[in-house]
N, C-alpha and C. Protein backbone atom coordinates (compact mmCIF):
# COMPACT_ATOMS: atom_id res chain seq x y z
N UNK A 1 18.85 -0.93 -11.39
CA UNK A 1 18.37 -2.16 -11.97
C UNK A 1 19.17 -3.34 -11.44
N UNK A 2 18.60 -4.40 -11.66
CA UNK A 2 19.55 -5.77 -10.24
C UNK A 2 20.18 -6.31 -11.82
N UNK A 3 21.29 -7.11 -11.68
CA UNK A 3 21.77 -7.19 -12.71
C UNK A 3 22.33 -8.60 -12.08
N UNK A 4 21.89 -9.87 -12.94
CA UNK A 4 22.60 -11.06 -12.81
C UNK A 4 23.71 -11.27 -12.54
N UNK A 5 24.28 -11.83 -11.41
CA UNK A 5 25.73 -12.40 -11.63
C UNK A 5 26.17 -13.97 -11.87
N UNK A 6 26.67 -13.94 -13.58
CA UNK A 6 26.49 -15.04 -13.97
C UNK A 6 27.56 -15.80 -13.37
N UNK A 7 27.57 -17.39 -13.79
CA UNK A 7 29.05 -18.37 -13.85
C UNK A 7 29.51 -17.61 -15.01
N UNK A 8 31.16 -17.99 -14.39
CA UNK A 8 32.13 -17.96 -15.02
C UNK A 8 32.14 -17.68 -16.57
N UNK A 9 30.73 -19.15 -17.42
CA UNK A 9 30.61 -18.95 -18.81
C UNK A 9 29.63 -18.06 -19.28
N UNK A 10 29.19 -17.47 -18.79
CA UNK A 10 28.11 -16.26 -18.65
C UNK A 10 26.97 -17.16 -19.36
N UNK A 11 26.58 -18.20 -18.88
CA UNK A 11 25.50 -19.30 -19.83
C UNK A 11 24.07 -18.67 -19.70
N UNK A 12 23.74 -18.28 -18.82
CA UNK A 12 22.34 -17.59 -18.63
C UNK A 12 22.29 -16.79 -20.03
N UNK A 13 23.14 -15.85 -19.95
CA UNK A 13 23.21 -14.61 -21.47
C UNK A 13 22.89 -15.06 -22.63
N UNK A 14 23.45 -16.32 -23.15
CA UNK A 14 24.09 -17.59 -24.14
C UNK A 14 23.10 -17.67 -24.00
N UNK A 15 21.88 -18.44 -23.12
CA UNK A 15 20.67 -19.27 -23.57
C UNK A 15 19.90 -18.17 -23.91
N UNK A 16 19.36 -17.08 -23.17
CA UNK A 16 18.82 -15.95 -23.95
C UNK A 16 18.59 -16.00 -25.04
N UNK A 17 19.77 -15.73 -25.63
CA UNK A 17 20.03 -15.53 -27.05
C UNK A 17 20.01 -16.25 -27.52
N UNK A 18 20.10 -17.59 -27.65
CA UNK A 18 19.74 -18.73 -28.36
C UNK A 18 18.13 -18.78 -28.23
N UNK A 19 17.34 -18.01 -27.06
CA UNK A 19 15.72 -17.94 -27.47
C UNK A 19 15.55 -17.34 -28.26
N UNK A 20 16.45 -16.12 -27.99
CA UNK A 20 15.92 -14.68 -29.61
C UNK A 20 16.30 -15.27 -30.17
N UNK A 21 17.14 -16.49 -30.68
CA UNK A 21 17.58 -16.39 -32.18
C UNK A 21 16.40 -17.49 -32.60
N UNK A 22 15.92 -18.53 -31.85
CA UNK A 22 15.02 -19.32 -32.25
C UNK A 22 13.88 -18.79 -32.40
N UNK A 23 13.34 -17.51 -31.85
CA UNK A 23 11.99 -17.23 -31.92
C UNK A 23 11.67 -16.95 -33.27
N UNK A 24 13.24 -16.27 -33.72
CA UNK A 24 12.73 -15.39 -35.09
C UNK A 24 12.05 -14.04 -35.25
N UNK A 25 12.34 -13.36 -33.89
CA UNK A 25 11.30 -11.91 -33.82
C UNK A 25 12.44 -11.13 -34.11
N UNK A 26 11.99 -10.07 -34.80
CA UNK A 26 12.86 -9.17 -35.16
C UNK A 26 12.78 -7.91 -34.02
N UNK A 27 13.86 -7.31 -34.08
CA UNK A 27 14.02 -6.14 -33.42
C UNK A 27 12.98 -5.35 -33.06
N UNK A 28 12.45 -4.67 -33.64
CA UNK A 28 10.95 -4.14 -32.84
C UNK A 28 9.87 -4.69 -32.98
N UNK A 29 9.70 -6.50 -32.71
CA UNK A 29 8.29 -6.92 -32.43
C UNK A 29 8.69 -7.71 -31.10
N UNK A 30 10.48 -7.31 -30.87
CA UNK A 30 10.87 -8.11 -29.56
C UNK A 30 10.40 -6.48 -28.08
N UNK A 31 11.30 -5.35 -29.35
CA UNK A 31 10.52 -4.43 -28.58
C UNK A 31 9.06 -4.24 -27.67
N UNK A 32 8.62 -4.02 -28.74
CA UNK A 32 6.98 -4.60 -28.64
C UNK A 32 6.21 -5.25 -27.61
N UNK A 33 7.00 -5.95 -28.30
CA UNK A 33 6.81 -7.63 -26.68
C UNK A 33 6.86 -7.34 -25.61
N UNK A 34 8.37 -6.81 -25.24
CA UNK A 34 8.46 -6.99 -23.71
C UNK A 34 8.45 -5.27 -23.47
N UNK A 35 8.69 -4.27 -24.25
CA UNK A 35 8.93 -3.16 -23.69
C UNK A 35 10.58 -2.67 -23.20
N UNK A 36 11.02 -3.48 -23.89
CA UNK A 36 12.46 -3.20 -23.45
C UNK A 36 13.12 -2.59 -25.06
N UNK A 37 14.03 -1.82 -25.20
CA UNK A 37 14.48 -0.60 -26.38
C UNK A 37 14.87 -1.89 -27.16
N UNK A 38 14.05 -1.78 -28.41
CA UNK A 38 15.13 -3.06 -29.86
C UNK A 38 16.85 -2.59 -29.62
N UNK A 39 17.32 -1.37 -28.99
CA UNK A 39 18.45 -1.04 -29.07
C UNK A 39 19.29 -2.06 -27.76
N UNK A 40 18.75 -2.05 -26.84
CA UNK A 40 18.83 -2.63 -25.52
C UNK A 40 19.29 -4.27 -26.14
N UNK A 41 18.36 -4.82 -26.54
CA UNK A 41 18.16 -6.01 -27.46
C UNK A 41 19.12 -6.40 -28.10
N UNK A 42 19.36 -5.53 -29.17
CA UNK A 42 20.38 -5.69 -30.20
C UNK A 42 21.62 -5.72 -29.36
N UNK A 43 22.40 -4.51 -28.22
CA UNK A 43 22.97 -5.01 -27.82
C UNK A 43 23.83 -6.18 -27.24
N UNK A 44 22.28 -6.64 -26.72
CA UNK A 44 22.73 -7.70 -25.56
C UNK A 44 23.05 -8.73 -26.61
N UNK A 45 22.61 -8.85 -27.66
CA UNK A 45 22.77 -10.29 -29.23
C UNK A 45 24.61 -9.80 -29.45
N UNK A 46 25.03 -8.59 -29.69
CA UNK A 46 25.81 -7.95 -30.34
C UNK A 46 27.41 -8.25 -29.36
N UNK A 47 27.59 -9.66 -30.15
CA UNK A 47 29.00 -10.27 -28.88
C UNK A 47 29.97 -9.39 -28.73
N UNK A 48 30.14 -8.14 -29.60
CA UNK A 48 31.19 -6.95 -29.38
C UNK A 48 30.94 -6.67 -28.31
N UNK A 49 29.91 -6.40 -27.54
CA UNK A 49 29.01 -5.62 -26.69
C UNK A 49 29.50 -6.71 -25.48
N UNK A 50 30.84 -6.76 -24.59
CA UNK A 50 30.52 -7.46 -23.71
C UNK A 50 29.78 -7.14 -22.39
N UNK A 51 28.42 -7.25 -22.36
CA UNK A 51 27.90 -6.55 -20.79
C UNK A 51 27.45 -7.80 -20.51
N UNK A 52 26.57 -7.90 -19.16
CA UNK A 52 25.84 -8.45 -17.88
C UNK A 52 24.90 -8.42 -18.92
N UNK A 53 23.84 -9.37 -18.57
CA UNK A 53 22.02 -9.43 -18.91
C UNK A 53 21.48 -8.93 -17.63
N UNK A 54 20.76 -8.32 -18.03
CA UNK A 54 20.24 -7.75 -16.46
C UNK A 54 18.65 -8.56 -16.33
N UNK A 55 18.63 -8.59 -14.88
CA UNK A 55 16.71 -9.79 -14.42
C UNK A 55 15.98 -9.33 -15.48
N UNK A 56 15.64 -7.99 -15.72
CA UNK A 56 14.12 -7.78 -16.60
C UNK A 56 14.53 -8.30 -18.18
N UNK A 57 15.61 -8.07 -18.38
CA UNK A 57 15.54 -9.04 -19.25
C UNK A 57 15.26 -10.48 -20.03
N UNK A 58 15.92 -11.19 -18.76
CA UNK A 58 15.64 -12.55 -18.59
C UNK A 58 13.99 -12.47 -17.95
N UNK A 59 13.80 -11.93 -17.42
CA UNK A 59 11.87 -12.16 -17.35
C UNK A 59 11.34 -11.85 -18.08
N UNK A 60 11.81 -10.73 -19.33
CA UNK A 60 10.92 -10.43 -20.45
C UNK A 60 10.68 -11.70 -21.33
N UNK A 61 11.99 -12.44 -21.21
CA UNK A 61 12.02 -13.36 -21.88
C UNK A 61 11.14 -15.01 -21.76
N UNK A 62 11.18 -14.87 -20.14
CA UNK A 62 10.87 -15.96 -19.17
C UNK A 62 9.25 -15.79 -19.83
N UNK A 63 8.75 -14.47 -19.89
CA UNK A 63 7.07 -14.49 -20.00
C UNK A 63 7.15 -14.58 -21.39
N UNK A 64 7.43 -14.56 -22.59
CA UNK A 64 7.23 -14.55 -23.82
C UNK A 64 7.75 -15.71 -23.85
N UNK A 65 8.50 -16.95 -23.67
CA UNK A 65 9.13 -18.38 -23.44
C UNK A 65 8.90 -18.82 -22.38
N UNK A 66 7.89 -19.72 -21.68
CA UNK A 66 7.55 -19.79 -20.44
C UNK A 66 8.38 -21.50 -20.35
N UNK A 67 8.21 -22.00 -21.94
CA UNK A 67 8.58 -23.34 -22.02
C UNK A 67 10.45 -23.45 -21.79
N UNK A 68 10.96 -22.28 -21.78
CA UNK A 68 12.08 -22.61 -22.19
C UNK A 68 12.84 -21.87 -20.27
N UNK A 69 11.79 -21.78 -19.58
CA UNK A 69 12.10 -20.98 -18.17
C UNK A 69 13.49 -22.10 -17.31
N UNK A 70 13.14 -23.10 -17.59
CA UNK A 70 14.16 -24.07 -16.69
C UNK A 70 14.91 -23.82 -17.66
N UNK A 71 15.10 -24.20 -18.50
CA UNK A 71 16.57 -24.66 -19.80
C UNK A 71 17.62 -23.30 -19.40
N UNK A 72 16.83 -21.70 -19.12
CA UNK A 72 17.56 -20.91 -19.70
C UNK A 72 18.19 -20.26 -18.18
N UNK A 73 17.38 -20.79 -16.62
CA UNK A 73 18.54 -20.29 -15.92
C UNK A 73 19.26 -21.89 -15.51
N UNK A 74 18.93 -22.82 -15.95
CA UNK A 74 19.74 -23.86 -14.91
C UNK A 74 20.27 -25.08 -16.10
N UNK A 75 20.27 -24.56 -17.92
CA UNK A 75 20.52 -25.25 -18.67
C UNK A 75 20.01 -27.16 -19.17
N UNK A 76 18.57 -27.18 -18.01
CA UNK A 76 18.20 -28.47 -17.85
C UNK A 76 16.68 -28.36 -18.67
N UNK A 77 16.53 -29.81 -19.16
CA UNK A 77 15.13 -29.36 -19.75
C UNK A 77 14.68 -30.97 -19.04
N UNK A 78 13.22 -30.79 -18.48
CA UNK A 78 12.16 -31.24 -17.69
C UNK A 78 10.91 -31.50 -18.65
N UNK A 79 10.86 -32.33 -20.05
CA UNK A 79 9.36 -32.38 -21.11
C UNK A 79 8.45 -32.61 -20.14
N UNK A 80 8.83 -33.39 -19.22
CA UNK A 80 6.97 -34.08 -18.45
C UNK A 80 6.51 -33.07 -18.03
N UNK A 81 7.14 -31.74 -17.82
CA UNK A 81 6.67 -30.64 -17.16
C UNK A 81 6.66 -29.64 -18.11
N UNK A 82 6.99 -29.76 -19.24
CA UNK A 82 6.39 -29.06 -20.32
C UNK A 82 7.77 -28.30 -20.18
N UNK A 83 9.01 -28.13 -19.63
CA UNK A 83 10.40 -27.54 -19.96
C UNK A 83 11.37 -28.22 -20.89
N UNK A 84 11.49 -27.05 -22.35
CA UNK A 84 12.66 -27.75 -22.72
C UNK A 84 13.43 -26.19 -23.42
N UNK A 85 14.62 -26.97 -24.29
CA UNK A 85 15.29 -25.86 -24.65
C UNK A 85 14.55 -25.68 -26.43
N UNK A 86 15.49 -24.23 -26.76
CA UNK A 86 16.06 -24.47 -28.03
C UNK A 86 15.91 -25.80 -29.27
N UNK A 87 16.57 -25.97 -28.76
CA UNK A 87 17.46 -27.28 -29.53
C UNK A 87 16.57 -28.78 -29.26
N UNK A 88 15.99 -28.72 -28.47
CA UNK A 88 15.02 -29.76 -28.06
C UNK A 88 13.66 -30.13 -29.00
N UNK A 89 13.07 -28.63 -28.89
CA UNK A 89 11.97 -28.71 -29.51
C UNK A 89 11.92 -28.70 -31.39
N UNK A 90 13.70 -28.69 -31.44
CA UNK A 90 13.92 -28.54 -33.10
C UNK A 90 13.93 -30.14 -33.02
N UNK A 91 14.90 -30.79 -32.63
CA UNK A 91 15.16 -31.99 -32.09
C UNK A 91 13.64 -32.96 -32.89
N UNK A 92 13.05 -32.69 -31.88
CA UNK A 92 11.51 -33.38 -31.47
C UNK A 92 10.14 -32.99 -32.52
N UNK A 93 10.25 -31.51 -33.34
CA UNK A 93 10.03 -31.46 -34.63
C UNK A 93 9.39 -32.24 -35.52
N UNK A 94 10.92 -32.84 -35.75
CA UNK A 94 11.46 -33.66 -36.62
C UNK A 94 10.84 -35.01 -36.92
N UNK A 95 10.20 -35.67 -35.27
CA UNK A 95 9.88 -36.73 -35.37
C UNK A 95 8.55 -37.06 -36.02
N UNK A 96 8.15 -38.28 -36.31
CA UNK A 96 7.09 -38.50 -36.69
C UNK A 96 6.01 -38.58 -34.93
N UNK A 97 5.09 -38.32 -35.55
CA UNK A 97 3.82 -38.23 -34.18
C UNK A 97 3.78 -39.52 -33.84
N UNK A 98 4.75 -40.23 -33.05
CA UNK A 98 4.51 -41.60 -32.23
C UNK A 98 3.01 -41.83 -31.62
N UNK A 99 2.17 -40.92 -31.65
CA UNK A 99 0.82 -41.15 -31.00
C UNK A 99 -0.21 -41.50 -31.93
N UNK A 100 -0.10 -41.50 -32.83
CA UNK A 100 -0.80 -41.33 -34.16
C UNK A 100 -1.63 -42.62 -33.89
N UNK A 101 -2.20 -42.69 -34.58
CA UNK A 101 -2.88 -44.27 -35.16
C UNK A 101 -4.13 -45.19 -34.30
């Protein structure tokens, strides 16, 4: 299996997991999803667990989050192009619909 070699802060891993934690899917409907073991999963969340994220991971993720594909290998978010993170789209939520009226 090809296995990422991250920077230094292992940030690729980090944004991952900041998708699982925003999606809100639990352990076997992440299964489910991509076909990868809820055990596999839980791992990679489980910061005891220091390993690598390996590619199919991050593409399981890339196709179930297509919006969040820039943010999570290059930490940048692009809205005009429909890329953002996490934290963006909580962000933006929030606002009232500036288009309204």
């Amino acid at each position: 299996m090809d296995r990422v070699y991250l920077d230094q802060s292992g940030m690729i891993k980090e944004r991952v997991i900041a998708v699982l934690k925003h999606s809100g899917l639990k352990l076997p409907q992440l299964e489910e999803l991509t076909g990868i073991s809820r055990y596999t999963w839980s791992n990679l969340k489980n910061p005891a667990k220091a390993r690598e994220i390996k590619a199919e991971e991050i593409e399981a993720v890339v196709k179930l989050y297509p919006q969040f594909a820039l943010w999570i290998v290059s930490g940048n978010v692009h809205p005009d192009c429909g890329q953002t993170s996490p934290d963006y789209e909580a962000a933006h939520s929030n606002l009232p619909n500036q288009n309204a009226g």
